[in-house]
C-alpha atoms as a PDB file:
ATOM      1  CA  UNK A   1       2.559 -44.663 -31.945  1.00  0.00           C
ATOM      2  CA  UNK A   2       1.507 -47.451 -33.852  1.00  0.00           C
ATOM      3  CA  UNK A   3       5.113 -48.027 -35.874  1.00  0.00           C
ATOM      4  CA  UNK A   4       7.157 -46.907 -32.694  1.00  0.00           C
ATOM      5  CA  UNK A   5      10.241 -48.829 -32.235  1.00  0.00           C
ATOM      6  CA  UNK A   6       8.536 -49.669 -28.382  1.00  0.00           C
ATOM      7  CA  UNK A   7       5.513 -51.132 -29.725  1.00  0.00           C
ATOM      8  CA  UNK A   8       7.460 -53.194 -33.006  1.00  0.00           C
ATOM      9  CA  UNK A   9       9.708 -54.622 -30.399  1.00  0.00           C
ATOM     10  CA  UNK A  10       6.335 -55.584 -28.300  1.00  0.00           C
ATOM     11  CA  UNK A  11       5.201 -57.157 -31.401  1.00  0.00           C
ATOM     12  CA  UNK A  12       8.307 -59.148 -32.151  1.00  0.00           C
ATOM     13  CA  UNK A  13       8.625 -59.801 -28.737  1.00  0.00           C
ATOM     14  CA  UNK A  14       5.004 -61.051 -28.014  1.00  0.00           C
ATOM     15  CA  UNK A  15       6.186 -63.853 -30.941  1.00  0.00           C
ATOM     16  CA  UNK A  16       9.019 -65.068 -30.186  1.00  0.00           C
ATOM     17  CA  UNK A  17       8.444 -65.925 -26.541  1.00  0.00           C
ATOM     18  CA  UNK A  18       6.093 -68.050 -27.364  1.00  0.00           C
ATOM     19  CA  UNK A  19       6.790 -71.735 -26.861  1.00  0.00           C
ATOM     20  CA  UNK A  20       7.109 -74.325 -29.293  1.00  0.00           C
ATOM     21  CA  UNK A  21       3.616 -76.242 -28.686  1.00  0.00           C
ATOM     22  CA  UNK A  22       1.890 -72.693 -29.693  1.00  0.00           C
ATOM     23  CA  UNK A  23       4.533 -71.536 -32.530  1.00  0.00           C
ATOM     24  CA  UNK A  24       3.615 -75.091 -34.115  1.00  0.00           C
ATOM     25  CA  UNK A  25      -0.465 -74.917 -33.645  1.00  0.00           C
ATOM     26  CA  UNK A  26      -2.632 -74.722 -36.134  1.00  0.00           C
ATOM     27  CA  UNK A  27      -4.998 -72.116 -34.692  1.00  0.00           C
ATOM     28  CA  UNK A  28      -1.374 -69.710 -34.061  1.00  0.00           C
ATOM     29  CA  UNK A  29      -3.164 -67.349 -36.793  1.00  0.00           C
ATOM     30  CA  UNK A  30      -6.234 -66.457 -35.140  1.00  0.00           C
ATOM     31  CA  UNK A  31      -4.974 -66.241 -31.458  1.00  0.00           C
ATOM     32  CA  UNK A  32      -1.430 -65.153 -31.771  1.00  0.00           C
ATOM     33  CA  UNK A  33      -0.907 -66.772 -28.602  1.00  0.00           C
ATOM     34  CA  UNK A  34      -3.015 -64.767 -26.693  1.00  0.00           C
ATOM     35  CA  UNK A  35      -2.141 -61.533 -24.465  1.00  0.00           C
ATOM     36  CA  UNK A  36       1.196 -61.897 -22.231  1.00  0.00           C
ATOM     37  CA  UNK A  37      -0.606 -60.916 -19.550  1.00  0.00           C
ATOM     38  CA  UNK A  38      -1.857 -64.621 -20.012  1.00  0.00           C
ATOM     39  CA  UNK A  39       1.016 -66.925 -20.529  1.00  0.00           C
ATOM     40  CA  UNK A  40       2.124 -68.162 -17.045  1.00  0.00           C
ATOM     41  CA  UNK A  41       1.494 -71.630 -17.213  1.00  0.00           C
ATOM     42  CA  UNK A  42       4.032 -74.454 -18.655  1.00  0.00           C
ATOM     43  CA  UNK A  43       3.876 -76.632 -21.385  1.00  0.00           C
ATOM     44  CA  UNK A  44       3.686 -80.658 -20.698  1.00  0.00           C
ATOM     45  CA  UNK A  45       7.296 -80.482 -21.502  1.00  0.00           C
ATOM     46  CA  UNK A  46       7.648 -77.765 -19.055  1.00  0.00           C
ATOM     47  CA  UNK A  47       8.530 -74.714 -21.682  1.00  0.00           C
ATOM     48  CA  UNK A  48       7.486 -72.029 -19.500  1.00  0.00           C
ATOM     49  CA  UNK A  49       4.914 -69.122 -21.626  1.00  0.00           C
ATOM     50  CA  UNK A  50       1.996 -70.917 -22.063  1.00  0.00           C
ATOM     51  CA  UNK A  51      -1.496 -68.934 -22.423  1.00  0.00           C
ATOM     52  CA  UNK A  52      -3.205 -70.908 -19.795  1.00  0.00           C
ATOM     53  CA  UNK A  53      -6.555 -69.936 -21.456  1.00  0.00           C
ATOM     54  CA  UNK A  54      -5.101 -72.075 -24.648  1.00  0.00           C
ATOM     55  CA  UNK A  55      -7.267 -74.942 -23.816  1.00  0.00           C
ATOM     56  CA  UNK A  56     -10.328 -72.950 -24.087  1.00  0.00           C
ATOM     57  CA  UNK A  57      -9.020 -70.951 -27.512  1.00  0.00           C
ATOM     58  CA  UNK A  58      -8.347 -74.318 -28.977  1.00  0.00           C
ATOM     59  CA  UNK A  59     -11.360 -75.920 -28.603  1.00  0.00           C
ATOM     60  CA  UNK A  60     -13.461 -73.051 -29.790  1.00  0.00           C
ATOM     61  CA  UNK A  61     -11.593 -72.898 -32.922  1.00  0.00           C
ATOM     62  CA  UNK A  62     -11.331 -76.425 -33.298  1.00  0.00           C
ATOM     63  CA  UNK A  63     -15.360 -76.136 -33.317  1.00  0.00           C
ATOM     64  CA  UNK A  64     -15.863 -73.279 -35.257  1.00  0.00           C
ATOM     65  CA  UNK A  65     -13.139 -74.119 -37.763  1.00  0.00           C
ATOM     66  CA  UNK A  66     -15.636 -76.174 -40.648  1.00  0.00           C
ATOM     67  CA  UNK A  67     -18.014 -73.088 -40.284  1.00  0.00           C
ATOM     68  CA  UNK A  68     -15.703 -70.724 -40.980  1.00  0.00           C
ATOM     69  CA  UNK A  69     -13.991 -72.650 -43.835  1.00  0.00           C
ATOM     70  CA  UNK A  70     -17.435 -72.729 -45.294  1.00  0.00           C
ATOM     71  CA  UNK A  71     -18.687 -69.328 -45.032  1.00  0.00           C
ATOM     72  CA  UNK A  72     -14.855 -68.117 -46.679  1.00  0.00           C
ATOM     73  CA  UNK A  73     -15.445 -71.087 -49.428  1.00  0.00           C
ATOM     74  CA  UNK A  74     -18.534 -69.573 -49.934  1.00  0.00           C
ATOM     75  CA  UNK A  75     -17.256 -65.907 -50.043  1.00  0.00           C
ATOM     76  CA  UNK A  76     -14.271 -67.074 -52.227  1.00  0.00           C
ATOM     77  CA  UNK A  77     -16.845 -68.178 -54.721  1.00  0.00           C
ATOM     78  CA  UNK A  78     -18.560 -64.474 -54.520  1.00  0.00           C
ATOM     79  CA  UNK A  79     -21.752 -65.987 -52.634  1.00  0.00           C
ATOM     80  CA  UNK A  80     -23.139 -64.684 -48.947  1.00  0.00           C
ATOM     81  CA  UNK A  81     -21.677 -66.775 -46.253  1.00  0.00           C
ATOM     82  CA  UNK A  82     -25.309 -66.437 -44.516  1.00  0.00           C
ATOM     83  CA  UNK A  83     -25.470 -69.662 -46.710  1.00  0.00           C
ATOM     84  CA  UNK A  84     -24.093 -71.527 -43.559  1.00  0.00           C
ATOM     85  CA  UNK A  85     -27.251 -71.304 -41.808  1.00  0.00           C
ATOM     86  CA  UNK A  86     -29.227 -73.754 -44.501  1.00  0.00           C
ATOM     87  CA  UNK A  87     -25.874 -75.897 -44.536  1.00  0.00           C
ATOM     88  CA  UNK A  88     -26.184 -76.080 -40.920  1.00  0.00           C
ATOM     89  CA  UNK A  89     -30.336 -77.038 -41.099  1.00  0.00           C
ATOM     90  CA  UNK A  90     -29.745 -79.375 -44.181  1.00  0.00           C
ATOM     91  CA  UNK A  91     -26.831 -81.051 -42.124  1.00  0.00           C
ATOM     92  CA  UNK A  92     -24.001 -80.791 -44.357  1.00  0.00           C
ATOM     93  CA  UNK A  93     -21.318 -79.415 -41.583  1.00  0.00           C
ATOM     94  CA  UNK A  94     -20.745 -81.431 -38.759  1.00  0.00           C
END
């Protein structure tokens, strides 16, 4: 079910009916846009598709986005992204 034709073509699909302002964000990775079920409001240039919880998505990962950087830095370098939390206490993420 999982490689059917029907559900590639959902995946394609859900991509490219995105509009531009989401196709060029930097957070596109981690949401994907969102669920269609979602994207009925307009962009400020009116492209209709918008996820109208986008607003929401972005600022959560615009605020969790120097944590998680960390904790895969710190992963990257084969040490336990728990390490965050005494980054966090000793200030040195903001």
């Amino acid at each position: 079910m999982l490689y059917s034709e029907q559900q590639q073509k959902f995946g394609q699909h859900k991509f490219t009916s995105l509009p531009e302002q989401c196709k060029e964000c930097q957070y596109l990775f981690a949401c994907n846009g969102g669920c269609p079920k979602d994207r009925f409001t307009h962009t400020k240039a009116g492209e209709p598709g918008l996820n109208y919880l986008r607003q929401g998505y972005y600022q959560f990962f615009n605020h969790v986005a120097p944590y998680m950087d960390f904790m895969k830095k710190e992963l990257m370098n084969k040490r336990a992204p728990a390490n965050i939390m005494k980054a966090i206490k000793e200030g040195l993420i903001k």
